[in-house]
Protein backbone atom coordinates (compact mmCIF):
# COMPACT_ATOMS: atom_id res chain seq x y z
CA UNK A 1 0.00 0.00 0.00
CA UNK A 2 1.34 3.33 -1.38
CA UNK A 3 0.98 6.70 0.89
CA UNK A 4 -0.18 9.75 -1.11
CA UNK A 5 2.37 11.77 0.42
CA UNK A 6 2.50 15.47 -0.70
CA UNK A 7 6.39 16.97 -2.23
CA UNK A 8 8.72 15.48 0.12
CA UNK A 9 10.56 17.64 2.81
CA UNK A 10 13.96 18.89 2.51
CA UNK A 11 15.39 19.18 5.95
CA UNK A 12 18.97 20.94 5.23
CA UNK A 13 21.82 19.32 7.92
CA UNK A 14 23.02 19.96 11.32
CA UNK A 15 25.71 23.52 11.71
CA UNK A 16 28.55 22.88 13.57
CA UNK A 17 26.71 25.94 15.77
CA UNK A 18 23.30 24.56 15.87
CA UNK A 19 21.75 22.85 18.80
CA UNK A 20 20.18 19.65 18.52
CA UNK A 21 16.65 21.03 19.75
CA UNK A 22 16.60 23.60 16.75
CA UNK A 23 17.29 20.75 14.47
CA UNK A 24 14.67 18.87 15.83
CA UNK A 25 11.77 21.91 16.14
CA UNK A 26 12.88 23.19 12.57
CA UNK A 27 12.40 19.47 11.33
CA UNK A 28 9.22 19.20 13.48
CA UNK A 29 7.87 22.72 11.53
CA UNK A 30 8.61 21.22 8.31
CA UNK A 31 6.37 18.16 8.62
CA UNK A 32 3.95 19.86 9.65
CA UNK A 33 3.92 22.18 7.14
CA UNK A 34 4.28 19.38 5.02
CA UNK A 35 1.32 17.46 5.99
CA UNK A 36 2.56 14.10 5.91
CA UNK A 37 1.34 13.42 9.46
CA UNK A 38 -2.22 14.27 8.32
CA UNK A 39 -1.78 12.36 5.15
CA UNK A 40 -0.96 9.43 6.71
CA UNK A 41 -3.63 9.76 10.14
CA UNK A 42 -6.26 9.79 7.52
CA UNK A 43 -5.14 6.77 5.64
CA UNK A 44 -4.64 4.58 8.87
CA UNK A 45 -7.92 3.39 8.52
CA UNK A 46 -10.24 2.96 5.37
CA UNK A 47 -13.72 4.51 5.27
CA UNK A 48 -15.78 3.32 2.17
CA UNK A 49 -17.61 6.38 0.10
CA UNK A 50 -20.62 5.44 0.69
CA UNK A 51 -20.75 6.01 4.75
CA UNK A 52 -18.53 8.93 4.41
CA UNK A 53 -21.79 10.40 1.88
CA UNK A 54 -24.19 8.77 4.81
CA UNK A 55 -22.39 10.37 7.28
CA UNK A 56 -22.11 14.03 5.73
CA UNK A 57 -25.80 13.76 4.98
CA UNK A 58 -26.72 12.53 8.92
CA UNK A 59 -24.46 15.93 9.58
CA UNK A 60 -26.64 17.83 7.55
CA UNK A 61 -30.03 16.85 9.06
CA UNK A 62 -28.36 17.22 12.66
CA UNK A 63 -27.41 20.62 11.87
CA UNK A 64 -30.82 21.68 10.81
CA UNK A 65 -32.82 19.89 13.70
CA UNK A 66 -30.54 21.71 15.89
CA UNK A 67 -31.14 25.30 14.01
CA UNK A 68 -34.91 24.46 14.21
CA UNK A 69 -34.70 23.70 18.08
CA UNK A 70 -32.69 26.91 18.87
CA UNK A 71 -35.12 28.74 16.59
CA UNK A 72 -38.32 27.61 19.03
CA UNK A 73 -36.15 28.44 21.86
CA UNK A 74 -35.70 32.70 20.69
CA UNK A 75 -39.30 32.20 20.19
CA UNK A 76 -40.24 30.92 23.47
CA UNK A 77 -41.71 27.70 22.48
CA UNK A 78 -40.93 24.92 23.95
CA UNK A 79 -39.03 22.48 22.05
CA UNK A 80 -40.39 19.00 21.43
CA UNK A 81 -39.61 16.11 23.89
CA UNK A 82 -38.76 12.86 22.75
């Protein structure tokens, strides 16, 4: 299994002058900037399409049941019980 890593990093080497804790933040920075830790957290596990569409479109409906309940709240209705 391949990684869909973005441009790899460059990390230029140690000075004679430089402390070993700047080598390792400036490293540190350029991952991060990078992305590769992202890339790779979000290929750790496999999510098929179709629940990732389920899932955005359970999002949706949560958001507006939730914009409907604070809307009878301003109002001063109370909002249904389950």
């Amino acid at each position: 299994m391949g990684y869909n890593f973005p441009d790899m990093i460059q990390v230029t080497r140690k000075d004679s002058k430089e402390s070993l804790e700047n080598l390792i933040r400036r490293f540190t920075r350029k991952v991060q900037q990078g992305g590769i830790v992202a890339v790779a957290k979000q290929s750790e596990r496999f999510e098929k399409p179709i629940s990732k569409r389920d899932r955005r479109s359970k999002a949706i409906i949560r958001k507006e049941r939730k914009a409907i309940k604070i809307k009878k709240i301003k109002l001063g209705q109370q909002p249904q019980q389950r």
